[in-house]
Protein backbone atom coordinates (compact mmCIF):
# COMPACT_ATOMS: atom_id res chain seq x y z
CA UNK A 1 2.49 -18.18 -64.46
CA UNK A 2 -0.52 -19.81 -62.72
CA UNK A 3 -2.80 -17.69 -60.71
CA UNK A 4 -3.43 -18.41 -57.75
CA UNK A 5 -6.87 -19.63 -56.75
CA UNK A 6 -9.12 -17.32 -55.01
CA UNK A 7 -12.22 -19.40 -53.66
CA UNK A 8 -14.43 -16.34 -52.69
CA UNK A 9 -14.72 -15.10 -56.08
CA UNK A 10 -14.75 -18.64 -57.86
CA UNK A 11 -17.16 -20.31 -55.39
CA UNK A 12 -18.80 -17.14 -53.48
CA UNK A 13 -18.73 -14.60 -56.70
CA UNK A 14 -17.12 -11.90 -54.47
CA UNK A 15 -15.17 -9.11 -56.27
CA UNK A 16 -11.60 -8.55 -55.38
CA UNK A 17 -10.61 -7.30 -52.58
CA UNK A 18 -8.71 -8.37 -48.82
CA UNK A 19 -8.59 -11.95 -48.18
CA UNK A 20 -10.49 -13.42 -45.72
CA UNK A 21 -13.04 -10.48 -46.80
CA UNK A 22 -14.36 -8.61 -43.70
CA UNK A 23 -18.12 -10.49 -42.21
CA UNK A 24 -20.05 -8.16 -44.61
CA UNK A 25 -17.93 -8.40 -47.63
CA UNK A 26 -18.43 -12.33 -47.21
CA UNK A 27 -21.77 -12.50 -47.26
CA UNK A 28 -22.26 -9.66 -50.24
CA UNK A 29 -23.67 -6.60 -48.03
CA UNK A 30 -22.41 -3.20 -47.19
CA UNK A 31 -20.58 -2.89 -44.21
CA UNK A 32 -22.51 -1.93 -40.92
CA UNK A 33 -25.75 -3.78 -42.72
CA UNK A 34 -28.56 -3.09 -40.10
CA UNK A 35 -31.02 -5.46 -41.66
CA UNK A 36 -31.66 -8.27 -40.19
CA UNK A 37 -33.61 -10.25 -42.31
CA UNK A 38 -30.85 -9.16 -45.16
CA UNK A 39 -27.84 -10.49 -42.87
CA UNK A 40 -29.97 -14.09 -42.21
CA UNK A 41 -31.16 -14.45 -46.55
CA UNK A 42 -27.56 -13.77 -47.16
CA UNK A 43 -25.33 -15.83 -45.18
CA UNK A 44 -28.21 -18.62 -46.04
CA UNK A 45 -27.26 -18.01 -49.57
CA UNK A 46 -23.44 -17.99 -49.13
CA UNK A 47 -23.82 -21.10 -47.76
CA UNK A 48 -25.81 -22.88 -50.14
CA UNK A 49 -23.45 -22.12 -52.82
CA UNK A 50 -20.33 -23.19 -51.32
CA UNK A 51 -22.14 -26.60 -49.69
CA UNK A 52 -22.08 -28.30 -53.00
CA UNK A 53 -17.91 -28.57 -52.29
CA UNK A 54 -17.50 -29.58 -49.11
CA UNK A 55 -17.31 -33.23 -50.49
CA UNK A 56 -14.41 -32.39 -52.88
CA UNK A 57 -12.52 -34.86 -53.71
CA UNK A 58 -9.16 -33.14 -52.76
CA UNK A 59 -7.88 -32.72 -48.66
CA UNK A 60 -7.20 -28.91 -49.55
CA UNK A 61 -9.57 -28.11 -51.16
CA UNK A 62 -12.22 -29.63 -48.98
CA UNK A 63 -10.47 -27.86 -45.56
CA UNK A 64 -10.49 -24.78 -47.70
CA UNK A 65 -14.21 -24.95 -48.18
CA UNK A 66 -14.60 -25.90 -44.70
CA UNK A 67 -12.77 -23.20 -43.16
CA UNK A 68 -15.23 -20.56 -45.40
CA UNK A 69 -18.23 -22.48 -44.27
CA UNK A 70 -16.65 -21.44 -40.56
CA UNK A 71 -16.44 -18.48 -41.33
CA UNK A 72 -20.42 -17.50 -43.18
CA UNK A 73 -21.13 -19.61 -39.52
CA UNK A 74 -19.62 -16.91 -37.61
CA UNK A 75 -20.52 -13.89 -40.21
CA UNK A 76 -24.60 -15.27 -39.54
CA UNK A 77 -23.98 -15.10 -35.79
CA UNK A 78 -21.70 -12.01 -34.83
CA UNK A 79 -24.16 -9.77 -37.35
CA UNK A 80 -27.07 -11.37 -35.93
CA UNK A 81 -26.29 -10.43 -32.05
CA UNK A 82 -26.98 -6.72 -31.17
CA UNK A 83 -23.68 -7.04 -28.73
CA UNK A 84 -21.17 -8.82 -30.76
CA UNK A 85 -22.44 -6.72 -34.09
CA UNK A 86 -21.68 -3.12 -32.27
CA UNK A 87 -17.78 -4.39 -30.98
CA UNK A 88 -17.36 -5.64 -34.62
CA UNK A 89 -18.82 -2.94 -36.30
CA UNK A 90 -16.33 -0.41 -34.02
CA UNK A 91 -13.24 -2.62 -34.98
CA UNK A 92 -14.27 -2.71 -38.61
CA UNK A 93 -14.76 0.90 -38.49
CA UNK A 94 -11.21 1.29 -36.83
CA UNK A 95 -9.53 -0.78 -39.61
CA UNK A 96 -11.77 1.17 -42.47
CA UNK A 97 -10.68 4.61 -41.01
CA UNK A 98 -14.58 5.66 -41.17
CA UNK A 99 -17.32 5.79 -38.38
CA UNK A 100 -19.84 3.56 -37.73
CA UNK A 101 -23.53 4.95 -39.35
CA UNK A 102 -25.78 6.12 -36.74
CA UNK A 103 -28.42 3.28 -36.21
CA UNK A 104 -32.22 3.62 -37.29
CA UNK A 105 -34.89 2.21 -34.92
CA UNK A 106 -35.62 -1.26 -35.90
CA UNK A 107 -38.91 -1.84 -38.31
CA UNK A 108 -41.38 -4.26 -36.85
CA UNK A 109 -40.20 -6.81 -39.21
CA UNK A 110 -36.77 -6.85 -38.15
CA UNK A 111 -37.24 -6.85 -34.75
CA UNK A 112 -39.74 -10.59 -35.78
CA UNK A 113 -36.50 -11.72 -37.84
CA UNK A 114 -34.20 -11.32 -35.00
CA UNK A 115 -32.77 -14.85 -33.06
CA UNK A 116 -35.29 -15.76 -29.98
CA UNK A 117 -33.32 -17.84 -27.88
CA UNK A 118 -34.52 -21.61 -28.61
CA UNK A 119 -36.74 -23.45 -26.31
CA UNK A 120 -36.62 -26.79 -28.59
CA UNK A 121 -34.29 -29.12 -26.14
CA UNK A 122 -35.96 -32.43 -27.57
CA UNK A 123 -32.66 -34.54 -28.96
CA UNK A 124 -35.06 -36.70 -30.94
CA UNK A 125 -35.85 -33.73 -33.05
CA UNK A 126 -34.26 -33.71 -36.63
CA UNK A 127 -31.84 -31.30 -36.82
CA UNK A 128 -28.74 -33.75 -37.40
CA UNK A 129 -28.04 -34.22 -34.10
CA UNK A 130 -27.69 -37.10 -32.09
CA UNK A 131 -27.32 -36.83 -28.59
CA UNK A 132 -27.08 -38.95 -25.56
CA UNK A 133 -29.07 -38.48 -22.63
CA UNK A 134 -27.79 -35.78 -20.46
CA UNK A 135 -26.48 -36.80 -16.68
CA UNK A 136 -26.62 -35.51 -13.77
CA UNK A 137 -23.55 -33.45 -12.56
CA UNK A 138 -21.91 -34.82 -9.49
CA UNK A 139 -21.67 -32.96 -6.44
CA UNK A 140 -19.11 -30.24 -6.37
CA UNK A 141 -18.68 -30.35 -10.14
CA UNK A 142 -19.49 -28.47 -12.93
CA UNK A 143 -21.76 -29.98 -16.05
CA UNK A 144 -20.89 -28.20 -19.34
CA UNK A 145 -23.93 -26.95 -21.17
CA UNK A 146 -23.98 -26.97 -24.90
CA UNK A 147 -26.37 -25.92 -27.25
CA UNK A 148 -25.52 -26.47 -30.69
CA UNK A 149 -26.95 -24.27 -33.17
CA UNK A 150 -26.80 -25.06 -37.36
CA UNK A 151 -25.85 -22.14 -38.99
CA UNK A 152 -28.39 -22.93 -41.92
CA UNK A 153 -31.66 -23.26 -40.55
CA UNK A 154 -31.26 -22.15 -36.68
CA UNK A 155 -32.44 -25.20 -35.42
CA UNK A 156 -30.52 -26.22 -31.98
CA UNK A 157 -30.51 -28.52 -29.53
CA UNK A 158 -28.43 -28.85 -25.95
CA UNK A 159 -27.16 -31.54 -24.50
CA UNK A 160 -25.01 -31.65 -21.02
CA UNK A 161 -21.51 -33.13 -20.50
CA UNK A 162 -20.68 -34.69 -17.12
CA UNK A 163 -17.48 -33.73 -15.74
CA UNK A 164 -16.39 -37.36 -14.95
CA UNK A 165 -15.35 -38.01 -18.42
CA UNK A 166 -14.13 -37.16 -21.44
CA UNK A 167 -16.77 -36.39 -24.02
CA UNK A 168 -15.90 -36.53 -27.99
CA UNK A 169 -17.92 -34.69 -30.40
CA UNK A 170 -17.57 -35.56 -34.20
CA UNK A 171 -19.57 -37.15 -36.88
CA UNK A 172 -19.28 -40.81 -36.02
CA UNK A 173 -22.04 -42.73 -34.66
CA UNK A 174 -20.29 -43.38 -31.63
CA UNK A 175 -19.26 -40.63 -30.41
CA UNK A 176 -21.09 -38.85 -27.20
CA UNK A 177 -22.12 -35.66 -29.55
CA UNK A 178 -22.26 -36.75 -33.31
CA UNK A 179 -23.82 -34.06 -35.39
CA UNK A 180 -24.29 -35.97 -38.11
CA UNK A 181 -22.75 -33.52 -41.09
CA UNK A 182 -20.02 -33.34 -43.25
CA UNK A 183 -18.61 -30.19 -42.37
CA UNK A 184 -17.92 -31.82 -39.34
CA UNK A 185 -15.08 -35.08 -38.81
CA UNK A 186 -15.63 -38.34 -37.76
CA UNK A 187 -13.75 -37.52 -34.22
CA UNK A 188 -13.81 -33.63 -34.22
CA UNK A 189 -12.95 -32.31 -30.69
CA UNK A 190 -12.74 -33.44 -27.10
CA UNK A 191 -13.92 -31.79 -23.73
CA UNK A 192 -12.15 -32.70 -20.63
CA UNK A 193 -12.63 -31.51 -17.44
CA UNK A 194 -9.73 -30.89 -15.08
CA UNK A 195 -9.08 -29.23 -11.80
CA UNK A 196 -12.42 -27.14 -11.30
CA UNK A 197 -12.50 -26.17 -15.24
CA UNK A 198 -13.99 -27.52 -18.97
CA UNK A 199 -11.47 -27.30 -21.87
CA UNK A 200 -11.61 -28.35 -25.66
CA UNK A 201 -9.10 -29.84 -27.80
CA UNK A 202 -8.74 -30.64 -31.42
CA UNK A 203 -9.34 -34.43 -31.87
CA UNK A 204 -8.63 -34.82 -35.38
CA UNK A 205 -5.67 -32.96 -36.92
CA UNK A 206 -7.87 -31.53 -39.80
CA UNK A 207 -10.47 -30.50 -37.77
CA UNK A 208 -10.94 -27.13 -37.05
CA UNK A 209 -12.73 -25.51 -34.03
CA UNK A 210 -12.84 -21.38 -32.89
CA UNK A 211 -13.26 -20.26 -30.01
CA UNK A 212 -15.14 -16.80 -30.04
CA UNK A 213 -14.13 -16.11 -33.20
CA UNK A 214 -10.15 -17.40 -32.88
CA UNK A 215 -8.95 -20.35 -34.31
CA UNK A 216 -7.39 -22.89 -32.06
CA UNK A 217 -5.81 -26.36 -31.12
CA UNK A 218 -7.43 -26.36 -27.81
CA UNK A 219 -8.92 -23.79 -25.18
CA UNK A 220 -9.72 -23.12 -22.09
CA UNK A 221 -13.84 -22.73 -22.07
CA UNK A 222 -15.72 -19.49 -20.23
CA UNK A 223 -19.10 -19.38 -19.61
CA UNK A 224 -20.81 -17.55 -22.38
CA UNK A 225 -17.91 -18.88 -25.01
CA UNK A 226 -19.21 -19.61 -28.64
CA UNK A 227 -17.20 -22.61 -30.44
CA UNK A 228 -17.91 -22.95 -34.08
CA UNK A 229 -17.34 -26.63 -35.29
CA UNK A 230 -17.81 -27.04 -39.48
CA UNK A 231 -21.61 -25.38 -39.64
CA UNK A 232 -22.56 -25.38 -36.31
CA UNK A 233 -22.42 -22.69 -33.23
CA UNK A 234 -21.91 -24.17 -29.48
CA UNK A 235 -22.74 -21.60 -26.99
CA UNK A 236 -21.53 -22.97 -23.62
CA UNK A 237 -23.21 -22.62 -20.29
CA UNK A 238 -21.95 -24.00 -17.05
């Protein structure tokens, strides 16, 4: 009998255990990790050594790799975020049957290693983005706000969407948000606006996009949302 493949040990050297593994078990820490610096070192890790795949030769395989590079995305942000860290950490603790550990004052260097919000709006920089200029919203109208964060280095950039047309976001050259990567498609998703409100849609049928955490064909989009497209974060602003 064959076994089945388990790509979080073979490609991420995890030990056994629930599949998808929990946000700490993925990145190889103890669950309610506190350190900051640990949570950023390790989900850079995680994601160098599954990277080398994402160009496999088989469809499957390659969505399989993409959907864990999703994933060590969302692990690096959630963990990262004082906010989204304490709701997870009281779910996990809820589907553990423990308690969460009473939280230490943060060291000096972990409170230097924790995410600033980014300042860096130039599109020209090189962080494999390339962006069009932003427009100006029409009157009465709302402009979606994007800024797109890599999960590897941090880097991020924002760009604004104009209500009066549909914007595509994908790999390809041509599109009005190509992030130039290959966890992301050629023609990943679309935002539309319609009646007063922003929403995104799968574009390509083996893309995948989440939507605060959820996988999805298409959403409607809040203020304060976080998409996750291959390795990259979008937190939307309106």
């Amino acid at each position: 009998m064959t076994r089945k493949l388990d790509p979080y040990s073979r490609l991420l050297g995890l030990p056994p255990g629930p599949r998808p593994p929990h946000l700490y078990a993925l990145l190889g820490l103890e669950p309610f990790c506190d350190d900051v610096a640990a949570i950023k070192q390790a989900s850079l890790h995680q994601m160098a050594c599954i990277k080398p795949y994402e160009d496999h030769p088989d469809p499957s395989f390659r969505a399989m790799v993409q959907e864990i590079m999703n994933q060590i995305g969302l692990a690096r942000a959630v963990l990262r975020d004082p906010e989204k860290k304490a709701e997870y950490d009281r779910r996990l603790a809820e589907i553990l049957q423990t308690s969460v550990p009473e939280k230490a004052p943060p060291t000096p260097e972990e409170v230097q290693a924790a995410p600033q919000p980014s300042r860096r709006t130039d599109p020209s920089a090189d962080t494999g983005l390339n962006l069009q200029a932003p427009p100006a919203a029409p009157s009465g109208q709302r402009a979606l706000i994007l800024n797109i964060v890599e999960a590897i280095s941090g880097s991020s950039n924002t760009v604004k969407l104009d209500p009066r047309k549909e914007s595509i976001l994908g790999r390809n050259e041509n599109c009005d948000v190509c992030i130039e990567h290959a966890s992301v498609s050629p023609r990943h998703a679309r935002f539309t606006y319609r009646q007063g409100r922003w929403y995104i849609s799968r574009e390509d049928r083996l893309a995948e996009i989440m939507v605060n955490g959820q996988k999805c064909t298409q959403a409607l989009l809040s203020d304060g949302d976080t998409v996750t497209v291959g390795a990259y974060e979008i937190h939307v602003a309106f």
